[in-house]
Protein backbone atom coordinates (compact mmCIF):
# COMPACT_ATOMS: atom_id res chain seq x y z
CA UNK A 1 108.39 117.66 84.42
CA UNK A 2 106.08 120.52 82.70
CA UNK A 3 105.35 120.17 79.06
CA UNK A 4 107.96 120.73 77.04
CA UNK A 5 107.45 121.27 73.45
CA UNK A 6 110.13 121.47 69.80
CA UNK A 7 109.50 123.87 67.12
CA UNK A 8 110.72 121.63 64.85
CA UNK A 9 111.54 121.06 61.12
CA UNK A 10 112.51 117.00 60.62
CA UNK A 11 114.58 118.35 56.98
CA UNK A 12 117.34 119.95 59.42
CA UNK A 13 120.01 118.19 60.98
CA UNK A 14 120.14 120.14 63.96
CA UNK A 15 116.29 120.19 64.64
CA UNK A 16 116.75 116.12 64.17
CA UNK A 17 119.82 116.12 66.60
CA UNK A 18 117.95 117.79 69.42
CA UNK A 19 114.46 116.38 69.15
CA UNK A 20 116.61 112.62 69.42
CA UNK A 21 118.66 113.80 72.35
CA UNK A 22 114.83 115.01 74.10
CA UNK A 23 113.82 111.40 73.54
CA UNK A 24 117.40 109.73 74.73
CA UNK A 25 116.57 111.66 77.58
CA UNK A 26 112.68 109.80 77.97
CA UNK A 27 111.45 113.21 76.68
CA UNK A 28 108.27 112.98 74.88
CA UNK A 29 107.91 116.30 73.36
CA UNK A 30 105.14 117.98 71.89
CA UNK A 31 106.77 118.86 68.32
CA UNK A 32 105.45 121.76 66.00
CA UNK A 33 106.13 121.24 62.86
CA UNK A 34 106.50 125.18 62.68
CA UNK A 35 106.61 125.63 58.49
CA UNK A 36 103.03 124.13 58.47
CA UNK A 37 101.82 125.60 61.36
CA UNK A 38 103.39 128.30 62.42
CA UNK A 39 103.40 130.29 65.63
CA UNK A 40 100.99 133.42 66.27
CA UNK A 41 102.26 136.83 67.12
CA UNK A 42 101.54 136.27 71.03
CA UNK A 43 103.21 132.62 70.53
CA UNK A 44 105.76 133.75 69.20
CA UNK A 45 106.29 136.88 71.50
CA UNK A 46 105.75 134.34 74.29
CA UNK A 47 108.48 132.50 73.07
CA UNK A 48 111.33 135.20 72.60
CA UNK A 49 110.46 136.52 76.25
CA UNK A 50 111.61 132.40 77.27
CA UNK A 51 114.66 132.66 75.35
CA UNK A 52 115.46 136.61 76.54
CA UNK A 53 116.22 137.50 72.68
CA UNK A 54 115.29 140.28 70.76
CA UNK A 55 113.16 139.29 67.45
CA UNK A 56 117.01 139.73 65.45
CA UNK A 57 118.35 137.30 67.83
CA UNK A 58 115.67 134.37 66.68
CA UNK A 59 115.47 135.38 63.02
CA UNK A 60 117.48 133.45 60.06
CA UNK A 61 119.40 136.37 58.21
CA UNK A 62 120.43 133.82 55.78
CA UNK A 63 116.89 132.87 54.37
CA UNK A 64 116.76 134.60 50.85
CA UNK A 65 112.66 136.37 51.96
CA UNK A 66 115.18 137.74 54.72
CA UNK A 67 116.68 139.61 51.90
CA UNK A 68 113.43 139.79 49.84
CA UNK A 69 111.32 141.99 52.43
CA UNK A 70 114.44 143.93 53.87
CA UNK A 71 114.61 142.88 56.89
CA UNK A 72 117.95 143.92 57.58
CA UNK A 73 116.90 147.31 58.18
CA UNK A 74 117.94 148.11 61.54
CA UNK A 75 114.46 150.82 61.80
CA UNK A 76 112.58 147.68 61.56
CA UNK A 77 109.83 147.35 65.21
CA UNK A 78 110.42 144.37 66.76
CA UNK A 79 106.64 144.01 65.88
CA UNK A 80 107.71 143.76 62.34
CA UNK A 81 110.05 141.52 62.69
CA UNK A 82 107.32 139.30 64.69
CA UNK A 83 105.12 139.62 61.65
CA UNK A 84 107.56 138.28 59.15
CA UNK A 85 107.88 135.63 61.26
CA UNK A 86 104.88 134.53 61.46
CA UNK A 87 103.90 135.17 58.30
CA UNK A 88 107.45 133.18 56.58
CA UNK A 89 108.09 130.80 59.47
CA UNK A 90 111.26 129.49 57.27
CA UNK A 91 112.90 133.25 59.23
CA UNK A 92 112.33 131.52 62.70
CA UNK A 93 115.86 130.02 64.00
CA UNK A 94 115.50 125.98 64.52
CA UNK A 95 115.11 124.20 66.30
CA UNK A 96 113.25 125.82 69.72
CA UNK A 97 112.63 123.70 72.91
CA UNK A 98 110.26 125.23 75.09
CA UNK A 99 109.59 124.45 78.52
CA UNK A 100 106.56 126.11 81.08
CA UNK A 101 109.15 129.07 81.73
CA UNK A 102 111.91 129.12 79.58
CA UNK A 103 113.00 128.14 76.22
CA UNK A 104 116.39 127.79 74.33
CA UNK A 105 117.85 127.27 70.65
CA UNK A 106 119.21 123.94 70.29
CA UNK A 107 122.14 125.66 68.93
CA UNK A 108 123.90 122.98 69.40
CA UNK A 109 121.35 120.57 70.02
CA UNK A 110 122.72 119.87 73.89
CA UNK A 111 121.92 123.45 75.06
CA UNK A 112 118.63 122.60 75.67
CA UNK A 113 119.51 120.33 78.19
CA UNK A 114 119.98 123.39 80.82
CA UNK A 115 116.46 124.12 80.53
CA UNK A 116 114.69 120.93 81.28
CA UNK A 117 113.84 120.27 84.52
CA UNK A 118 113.03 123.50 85.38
């Protein structure tokens, strides 16, 4: 199997869920720990072409610098949305598996499992 690699943050539940189920699997990931060192713009742009999302579809809405910078404005360039990002990695969705050609949200943690082995 090709690389495969968690964007990962060990303080959420769901990020902890999927990167055991990698290892119950005898995955050894390569794991990010994205809120130190986040992605750049062509990582990150990399990534969302994986998954098949828009920028929206891979940003936390929740997150309260979502609401600081106004990112719900719907005008916003999917470049800008990349640049918040990168620049407040707490917006990117967790966790992200990512394989050579594809990547998914481990939204629940066991829908990653479709992309490994590919």
């Amino acid at each position: 199997m090709s690389r495969v690699t968690i964007y990962h943050n060990p303080k959420c539940s769901k990020s902890r869920q999927t990167l055991e189920l990698l290892e119950e699997k005898a995955i050894d990931p390569a794991i990010v720990l994205y809120l130190e060192n986040p992605p750049t713009e062509t990582e990150l742009k990399e990534t969302l072409g994986k998954l098949g999302i828009s920028a929206r579809g891979l940003i936390r809405s929740g997150e309260q610098v979502y609401k600081d910078l106004g990112l719900d404005d719907e005008k916003l360039s999917e470049d800008a949305l990349i640049t918040a990002m990168v620049n407040n990695p707490i917006l990117i969705e967790r966790p992200v598996v990512i394989t050579k050609n594809r990547a998914k949200i481990g939204r629940p943690p066991e829908s990653v499992l479709e992309i490994l082995d590919q």
